[in-house]
Protein backbone atom coordinates (compact mmCIF):
# COMPACT_ATOMS: atom_id res chain seq x y z
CA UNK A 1 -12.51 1.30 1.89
CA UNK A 2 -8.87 0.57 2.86
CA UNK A 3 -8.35 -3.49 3.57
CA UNK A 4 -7.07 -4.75 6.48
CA UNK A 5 -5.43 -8.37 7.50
CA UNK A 6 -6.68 -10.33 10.25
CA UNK A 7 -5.18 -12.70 12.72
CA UNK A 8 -5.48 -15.71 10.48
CA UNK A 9 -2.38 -14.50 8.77
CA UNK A 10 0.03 -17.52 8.03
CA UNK A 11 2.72 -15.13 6.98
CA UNK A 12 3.26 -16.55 3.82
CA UNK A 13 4.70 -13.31 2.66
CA UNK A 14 2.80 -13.19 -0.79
CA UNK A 15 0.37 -10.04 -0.27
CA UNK A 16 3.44 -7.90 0.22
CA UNK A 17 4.91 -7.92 -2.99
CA UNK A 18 1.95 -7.48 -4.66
CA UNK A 19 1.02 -4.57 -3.22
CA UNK A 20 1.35 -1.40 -5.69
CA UNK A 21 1.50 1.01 -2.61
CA UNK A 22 3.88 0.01 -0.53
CA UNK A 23 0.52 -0.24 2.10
CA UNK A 24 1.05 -4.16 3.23
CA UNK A 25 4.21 -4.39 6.04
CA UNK A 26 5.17 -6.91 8.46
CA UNK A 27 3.48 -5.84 12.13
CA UNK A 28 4.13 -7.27 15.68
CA UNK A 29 2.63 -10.67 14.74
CA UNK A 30 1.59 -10.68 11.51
CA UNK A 31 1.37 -8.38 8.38
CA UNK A 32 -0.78 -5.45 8.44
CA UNK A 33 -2.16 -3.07 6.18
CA UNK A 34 -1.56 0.87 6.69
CA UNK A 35 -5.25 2.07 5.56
CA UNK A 36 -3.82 5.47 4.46
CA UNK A 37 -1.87 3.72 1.47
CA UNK A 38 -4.33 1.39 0.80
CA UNK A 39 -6.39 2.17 -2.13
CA UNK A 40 -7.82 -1.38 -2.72
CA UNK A 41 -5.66 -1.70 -6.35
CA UNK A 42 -8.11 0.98 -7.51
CA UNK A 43 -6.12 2.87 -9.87
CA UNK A 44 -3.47 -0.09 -10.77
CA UNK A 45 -5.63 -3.21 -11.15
CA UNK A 46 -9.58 -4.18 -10.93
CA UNK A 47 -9.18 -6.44 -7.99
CA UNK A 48 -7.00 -5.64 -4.56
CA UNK A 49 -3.92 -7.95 -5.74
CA UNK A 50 -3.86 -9.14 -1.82
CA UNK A 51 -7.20 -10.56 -1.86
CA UNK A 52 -6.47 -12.37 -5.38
CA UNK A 53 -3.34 -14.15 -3.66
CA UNK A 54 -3.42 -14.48 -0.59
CA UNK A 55 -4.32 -18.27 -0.10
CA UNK A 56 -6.08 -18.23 3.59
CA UNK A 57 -8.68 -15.68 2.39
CA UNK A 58 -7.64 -13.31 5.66
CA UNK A 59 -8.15 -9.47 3.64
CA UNK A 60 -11.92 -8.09 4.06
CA UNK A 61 -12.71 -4.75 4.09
CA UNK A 62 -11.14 -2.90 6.66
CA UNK A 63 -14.67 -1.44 8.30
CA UNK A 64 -13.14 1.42 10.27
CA UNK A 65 -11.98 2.94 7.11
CA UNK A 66 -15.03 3.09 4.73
CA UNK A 67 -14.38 4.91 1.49
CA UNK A 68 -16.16 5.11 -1.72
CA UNK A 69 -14.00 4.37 -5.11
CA UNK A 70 -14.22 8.66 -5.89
CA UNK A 71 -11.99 8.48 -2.37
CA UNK A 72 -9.79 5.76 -3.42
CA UNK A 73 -9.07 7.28 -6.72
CA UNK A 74 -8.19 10.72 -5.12
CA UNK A 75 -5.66 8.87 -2.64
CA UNK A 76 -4.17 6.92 -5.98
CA UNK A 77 -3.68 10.11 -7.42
CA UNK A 78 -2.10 12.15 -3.96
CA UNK A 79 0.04 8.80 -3.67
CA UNK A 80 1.11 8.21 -7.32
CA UNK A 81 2.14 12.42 -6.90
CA UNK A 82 3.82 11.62 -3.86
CA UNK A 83 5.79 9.08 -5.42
CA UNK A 84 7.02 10.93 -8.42
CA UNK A 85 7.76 13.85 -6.61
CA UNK A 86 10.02 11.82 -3.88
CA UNK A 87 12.76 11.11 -6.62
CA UNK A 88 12.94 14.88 -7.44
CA UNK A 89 13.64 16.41 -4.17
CA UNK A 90 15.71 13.28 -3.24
CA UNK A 91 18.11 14.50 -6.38
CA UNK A 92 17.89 18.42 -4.89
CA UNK A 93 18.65 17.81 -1.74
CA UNK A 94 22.51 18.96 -0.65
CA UNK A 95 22.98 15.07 1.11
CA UNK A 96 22.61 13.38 -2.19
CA UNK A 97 25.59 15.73 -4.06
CA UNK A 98 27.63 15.28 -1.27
CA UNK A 99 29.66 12.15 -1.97
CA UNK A 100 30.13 13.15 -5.47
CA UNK A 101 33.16 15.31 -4.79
């Protein structure tokens, strides 16, 4: 299950920080969570991180994105690949060489 922030949001800017997926961003009014990143922490910590700081208590379980914690551990693993990989092809790519000369 991916979280999700509701409109009790203070905008304290703690959760984003914390986040080991990049998932948590600032939306129209107040940060939001992008459930295809979010993974829960599963993978990086025991707990979501967000939950554990956030001091208003406004991250439950996002319930129009129900996974089980096989699910979350297959999207830690497609994003952790994702992430590696990004560095590589960033390096190969003609753009990056160009202002070397």
């Amino acid at each position: 299950m991916a979280l999700m922030i509701t409109d009790e949001c203070i905008n304290c800017d703690v959760c984003e920080p914390e986040c080991p997926n990049d998932a948590i961003y600032m939306g129209a009014e107040f940060y939001e969570i992008d459930p295809h990143k979010c993974t829960e922490c599963v993978g990086h910590f025991d707990e979501p991180q967000c939950v554990q700081i956030c001091p208003v208590a406004c991250i439950p379980v996002n319930p129009d994105h129900v996974e089980t914690r096989e699910t979350l551990m297959q999207k830690y693993v497609r994003l952790t690949a994702d992430k590696a990989a990004a560095p590589a092809s960033d390096a190969a790519s003609p753009s990056s060489s160009a202002g070397a000369l």
